[in-house]
Protein backbone atom coordinates (compact mmCIF):
# COMPACT_ATOMS: atom_id res chain seq x y z
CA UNK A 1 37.65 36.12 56.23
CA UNK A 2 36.07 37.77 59.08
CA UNK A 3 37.28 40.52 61.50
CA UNK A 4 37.81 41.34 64.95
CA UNK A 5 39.51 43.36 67.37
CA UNK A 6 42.02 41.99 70.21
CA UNK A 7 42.23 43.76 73.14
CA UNK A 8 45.29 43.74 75.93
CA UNK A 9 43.12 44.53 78.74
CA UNK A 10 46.14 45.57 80.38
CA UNK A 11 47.42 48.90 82.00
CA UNK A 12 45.58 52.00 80.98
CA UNK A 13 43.19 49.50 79.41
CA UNK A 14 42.54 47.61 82.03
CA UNK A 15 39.71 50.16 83.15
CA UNK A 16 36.51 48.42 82.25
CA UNK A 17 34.83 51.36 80.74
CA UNK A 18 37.45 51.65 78.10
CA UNK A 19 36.86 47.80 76.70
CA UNK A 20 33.18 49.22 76.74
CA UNK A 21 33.74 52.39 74.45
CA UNK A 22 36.25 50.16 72.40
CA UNK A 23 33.56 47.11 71.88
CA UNK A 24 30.85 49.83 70.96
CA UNK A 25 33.46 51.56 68.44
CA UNK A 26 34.50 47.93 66.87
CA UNK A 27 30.44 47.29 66.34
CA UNK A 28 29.82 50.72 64.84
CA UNK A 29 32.31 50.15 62.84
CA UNK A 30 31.97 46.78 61.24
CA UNK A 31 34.05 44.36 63.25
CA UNK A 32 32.65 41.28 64.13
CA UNK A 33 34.48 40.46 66.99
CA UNK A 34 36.27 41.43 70.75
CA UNK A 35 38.47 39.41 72.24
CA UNK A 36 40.70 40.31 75.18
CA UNK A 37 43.22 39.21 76.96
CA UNK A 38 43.11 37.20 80.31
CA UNK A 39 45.95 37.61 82.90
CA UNK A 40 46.48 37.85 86.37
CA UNK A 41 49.10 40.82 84.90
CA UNK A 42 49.12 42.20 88.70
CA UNK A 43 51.25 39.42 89.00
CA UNK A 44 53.67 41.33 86.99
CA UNK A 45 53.39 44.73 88.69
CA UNK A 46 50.61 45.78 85.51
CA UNK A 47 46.79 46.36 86.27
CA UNK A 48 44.60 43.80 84.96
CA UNK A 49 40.95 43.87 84.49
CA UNK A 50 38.75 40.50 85.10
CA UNK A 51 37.87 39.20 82.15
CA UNK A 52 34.36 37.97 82.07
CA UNK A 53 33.32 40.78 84.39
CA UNK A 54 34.64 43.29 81.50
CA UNK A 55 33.03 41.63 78.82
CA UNK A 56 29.61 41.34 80.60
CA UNK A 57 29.56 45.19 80.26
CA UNK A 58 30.89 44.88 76.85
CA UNK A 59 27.70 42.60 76.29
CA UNK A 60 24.98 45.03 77.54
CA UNK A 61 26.85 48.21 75.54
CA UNK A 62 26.48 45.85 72.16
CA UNK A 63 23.72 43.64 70.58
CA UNK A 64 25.98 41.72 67.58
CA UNK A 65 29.71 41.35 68.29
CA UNK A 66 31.01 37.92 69.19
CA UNK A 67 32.79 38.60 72.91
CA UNK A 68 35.22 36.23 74.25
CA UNK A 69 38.84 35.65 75.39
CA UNK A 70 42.44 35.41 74.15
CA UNK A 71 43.32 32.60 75.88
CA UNK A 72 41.43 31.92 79.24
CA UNK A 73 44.04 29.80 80.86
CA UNK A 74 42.00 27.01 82.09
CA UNK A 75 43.69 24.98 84.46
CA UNK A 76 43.85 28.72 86.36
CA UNK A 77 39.95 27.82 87.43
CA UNK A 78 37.99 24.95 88.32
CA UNK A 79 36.34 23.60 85.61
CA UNK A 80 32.62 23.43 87.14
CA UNK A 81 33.47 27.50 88.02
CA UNK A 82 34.43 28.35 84.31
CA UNK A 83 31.42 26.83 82.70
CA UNK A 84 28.75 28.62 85.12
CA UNK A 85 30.61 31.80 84.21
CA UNK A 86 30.79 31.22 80.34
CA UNK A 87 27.37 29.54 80.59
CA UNK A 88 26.14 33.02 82.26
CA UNK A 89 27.57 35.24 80.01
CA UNK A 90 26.69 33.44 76.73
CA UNK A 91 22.91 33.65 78.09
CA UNK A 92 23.32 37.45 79.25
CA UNK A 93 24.86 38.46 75.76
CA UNK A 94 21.97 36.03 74.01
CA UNK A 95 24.42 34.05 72.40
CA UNK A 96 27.69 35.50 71.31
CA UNK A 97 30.23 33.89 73.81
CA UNK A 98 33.67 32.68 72.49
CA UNK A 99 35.81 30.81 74.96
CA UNK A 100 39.65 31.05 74.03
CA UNK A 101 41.53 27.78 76.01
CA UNK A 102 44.85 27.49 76.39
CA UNK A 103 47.71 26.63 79.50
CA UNK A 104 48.41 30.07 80.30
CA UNK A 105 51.77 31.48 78.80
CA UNK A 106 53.22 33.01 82.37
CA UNK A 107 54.18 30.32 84.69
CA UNK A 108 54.17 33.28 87.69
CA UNK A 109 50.47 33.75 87.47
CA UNK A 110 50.49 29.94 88.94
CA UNK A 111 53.64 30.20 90.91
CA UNK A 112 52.96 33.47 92.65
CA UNK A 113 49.79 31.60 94.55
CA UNK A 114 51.83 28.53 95.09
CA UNK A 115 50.73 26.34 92.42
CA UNK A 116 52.76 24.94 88.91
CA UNK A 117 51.66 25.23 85.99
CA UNK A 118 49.23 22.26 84.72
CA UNK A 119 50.35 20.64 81.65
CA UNK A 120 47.98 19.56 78.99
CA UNK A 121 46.42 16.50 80.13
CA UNK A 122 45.01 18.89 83.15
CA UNK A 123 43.69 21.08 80.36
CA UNK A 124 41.94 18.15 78.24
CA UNK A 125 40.00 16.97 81.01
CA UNK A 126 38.99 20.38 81.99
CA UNK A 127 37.48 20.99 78.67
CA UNK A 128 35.99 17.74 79.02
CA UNK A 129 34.38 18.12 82.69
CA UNK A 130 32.99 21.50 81.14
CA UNK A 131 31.31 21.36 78.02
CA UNK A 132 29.87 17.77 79.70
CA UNK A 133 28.58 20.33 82.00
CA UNK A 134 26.81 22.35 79.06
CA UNK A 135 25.21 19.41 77.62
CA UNK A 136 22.94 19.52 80.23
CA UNK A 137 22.84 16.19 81.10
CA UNK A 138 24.16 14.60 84.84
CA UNK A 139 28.00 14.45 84.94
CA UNK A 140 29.66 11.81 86.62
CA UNK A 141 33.53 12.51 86.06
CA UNK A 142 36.11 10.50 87.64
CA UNK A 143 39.31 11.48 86.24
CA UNK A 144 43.06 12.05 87.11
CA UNK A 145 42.62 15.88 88.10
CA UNK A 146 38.70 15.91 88.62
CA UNK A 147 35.85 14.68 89.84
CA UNK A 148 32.05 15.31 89.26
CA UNK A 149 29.39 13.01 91.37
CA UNK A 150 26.45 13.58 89.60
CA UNK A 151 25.86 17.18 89.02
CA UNK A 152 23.39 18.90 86.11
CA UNK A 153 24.44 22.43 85.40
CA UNK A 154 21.59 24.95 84.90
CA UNK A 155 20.83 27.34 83.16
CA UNK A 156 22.54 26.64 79.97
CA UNK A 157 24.44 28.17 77.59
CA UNK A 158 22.06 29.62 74.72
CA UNK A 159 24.62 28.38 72.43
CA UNK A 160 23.65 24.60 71.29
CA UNK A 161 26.09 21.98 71.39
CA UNK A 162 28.56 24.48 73.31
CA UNK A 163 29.87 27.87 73.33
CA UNK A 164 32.61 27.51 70.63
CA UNK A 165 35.99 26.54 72.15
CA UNK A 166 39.10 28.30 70.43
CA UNK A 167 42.40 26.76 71.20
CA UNK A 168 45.67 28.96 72.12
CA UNK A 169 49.24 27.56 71.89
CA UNK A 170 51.99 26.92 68.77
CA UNK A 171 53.29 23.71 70.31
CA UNK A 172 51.97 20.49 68.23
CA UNK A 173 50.21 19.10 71.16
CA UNK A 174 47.76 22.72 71.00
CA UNK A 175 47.30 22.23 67.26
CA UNK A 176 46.27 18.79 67.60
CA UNK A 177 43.88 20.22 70.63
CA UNK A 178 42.96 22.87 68.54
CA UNK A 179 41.55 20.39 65.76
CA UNK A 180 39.79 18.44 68.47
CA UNK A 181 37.05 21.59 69.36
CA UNK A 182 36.13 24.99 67.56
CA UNK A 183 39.14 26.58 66.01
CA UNK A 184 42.71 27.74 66.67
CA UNK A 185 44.12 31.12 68.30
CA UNK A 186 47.46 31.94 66.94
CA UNK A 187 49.43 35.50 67.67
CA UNK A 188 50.57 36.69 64.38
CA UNK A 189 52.84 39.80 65.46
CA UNK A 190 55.84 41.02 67.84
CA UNK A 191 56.56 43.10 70.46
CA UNK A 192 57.30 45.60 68.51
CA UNK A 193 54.16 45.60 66.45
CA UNK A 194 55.12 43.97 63.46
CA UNK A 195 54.33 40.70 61.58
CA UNK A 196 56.16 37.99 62.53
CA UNK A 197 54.28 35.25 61.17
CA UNK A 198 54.32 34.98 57.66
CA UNK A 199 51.30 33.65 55.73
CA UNK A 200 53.88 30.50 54.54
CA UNK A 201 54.70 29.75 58.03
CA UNK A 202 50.93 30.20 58.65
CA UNK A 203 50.15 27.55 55.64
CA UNK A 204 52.65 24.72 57.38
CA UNK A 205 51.76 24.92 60.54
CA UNK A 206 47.96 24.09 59.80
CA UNK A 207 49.23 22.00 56.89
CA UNK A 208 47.12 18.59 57.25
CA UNK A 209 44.63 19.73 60.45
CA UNK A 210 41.04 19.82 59.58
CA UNK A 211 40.05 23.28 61.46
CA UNK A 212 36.67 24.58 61.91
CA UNK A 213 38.48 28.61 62.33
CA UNK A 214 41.70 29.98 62.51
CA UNK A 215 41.85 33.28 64.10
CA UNK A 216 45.29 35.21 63.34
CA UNK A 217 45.86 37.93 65.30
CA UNK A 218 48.12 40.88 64.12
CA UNK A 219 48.40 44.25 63.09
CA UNK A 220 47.55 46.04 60.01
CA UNK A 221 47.35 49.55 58.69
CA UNK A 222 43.56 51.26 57.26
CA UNK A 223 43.15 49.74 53.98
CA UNK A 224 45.46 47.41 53.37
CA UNK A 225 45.16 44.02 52.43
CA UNK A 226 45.79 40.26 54.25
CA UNK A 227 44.41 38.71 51.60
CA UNK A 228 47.98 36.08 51.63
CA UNK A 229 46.59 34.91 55.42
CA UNK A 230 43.14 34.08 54.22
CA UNK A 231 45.00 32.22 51.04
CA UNK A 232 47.25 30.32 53.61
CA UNK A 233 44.33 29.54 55.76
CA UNK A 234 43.06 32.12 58.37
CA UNK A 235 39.33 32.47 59.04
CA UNK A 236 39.51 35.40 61.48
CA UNK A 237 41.51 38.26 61.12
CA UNK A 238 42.10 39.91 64.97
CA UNK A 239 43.53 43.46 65.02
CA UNK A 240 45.66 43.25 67.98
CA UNK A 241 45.37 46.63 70.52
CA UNK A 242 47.22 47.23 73.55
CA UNK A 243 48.55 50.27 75.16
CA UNK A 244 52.32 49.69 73.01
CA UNK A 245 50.50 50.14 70.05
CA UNK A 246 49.58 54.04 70.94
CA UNK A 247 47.06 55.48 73.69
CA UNK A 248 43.27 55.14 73.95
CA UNK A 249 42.51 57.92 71.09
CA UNK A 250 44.78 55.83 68.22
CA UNK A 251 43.28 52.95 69.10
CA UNK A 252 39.44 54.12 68.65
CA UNK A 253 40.89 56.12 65.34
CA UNK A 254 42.06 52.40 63.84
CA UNK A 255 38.73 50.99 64.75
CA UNK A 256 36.83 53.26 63.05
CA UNK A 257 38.79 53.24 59.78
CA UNK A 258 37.29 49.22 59.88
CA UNK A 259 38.73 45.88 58.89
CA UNK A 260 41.86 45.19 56.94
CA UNK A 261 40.73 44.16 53.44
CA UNK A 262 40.70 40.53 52.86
């Protein structure tokens, strides 16, 4: 099991320098790992900070931690867009880029601008135009949603065949897409900040998938132990931190008391 930190860049939180301090704390402290959330939360009436423009500082304030997102919702960009971005961040933090994929889980952050919500097949070939993109050779992509006449992206992503691709969603259809790339994102607890997903539930639903990771996230106290997740599976554990769970001082106090123990 390894161990990370999730981050609700969201509200008080959503000031960059904050994911900053938090990222330095996590390293310091033996995490492995920062994720954060990606929403258009405005949307909503809730501050939101960009994603990838947080985690670049994030990148230069830490040389070890993994950075990436819990869940980018693809179809929100265009493809050839996302894997310049991801492409320059995995080269400015020499390496450590994660991208979380999934279909977004608010239908207003589409709706507000006048667009629906893609379904999955807009996804797949998104993922496809992009990591063709970080192979380095020419792309030519003629597909349902998009089309690519004979474009070479450069520079590259320092990561070799591809920044790791972690797929969001519980539906069958995200599992499946999820066994198809790098690893599955799965939210382990509840509003409320408890544990909602057991570690049997956790066992079934991977039940026959061959998965390179599965990073739970969820909530756990200093010192205790999630050792039942990494029996049923789970690769990652993610402590999940958002303004709910207390403000900005609780949240750098549970960093620093470190990883659950596996």
């Amino acid at each position: 099991m390894r161990y990370g930190i999730d981050i609700a860049i969201l509200g008080d939180l959503a000031e960059p320098s904050r994911l900053v301090t938090l990222a330095q704390e996590a390293e310091a402290a033996g995490w492995e790992a920062v994720l954060v959330w990606d929403h258009l939360a405005f949307v909503w009436g809730a501050p939101s900070a960009d994603p990838w423009v947080a985690l670049a500082a994030a990148a230069q304030a830490t040389s070890r931690i993994k950075l990436g997102t819990a869940v980018t919702p693809v179809a929100r960009h265009r493809p050839e867009a996302l894997a310049q971005t991801v492409a320059t961040f995995d080269r400015l933090c020499d390496g450590r880029a994660i991208l979380g994929a999934g279909l977004g889980g608010d239908a207003g952050e589409f709706t507000a601008f006048g667009r629906a919500r893609p379904g999955g097949a807009v996804l797949d070939e998104a993922l496809e135009v992009i990591t063709s993109l970080w192979s380095g050779d020419e792309v030519r992509h003629h597909g349902e949603h998009y089309t690519v006449d004979g474009v070479r992206l450069a520079p590259l992503p320092v990561q070799r065949p591809r920044v790791p691709i972690w797929v969001g969603g519980t539906a069958p259809a995200a599992l499946r897409r999820a066994a198809r790339w790098d690893g599955w994102i799965i939210g382990g607890d509840d509003q409320e900040g408890n544990m909602a997903l057991t570690p049997d539930a956790l066992a079934a639903q991977i039940s026959g998938l061959h998965l390179s990771d599965v990073a739970l996230i969820g909530v756990s106290d200093p010192g205790s132990s999630i050792r039942p997740y990494a029996d049923a599976g789970a690769t990652w554990w993610f402590e999940h931190l958002h303004g709910r769970r207390g403000p900005m001082e609780e949240l750098v106090r549970r960093i620093k008391a470190g990883p659950p123990r596996g």
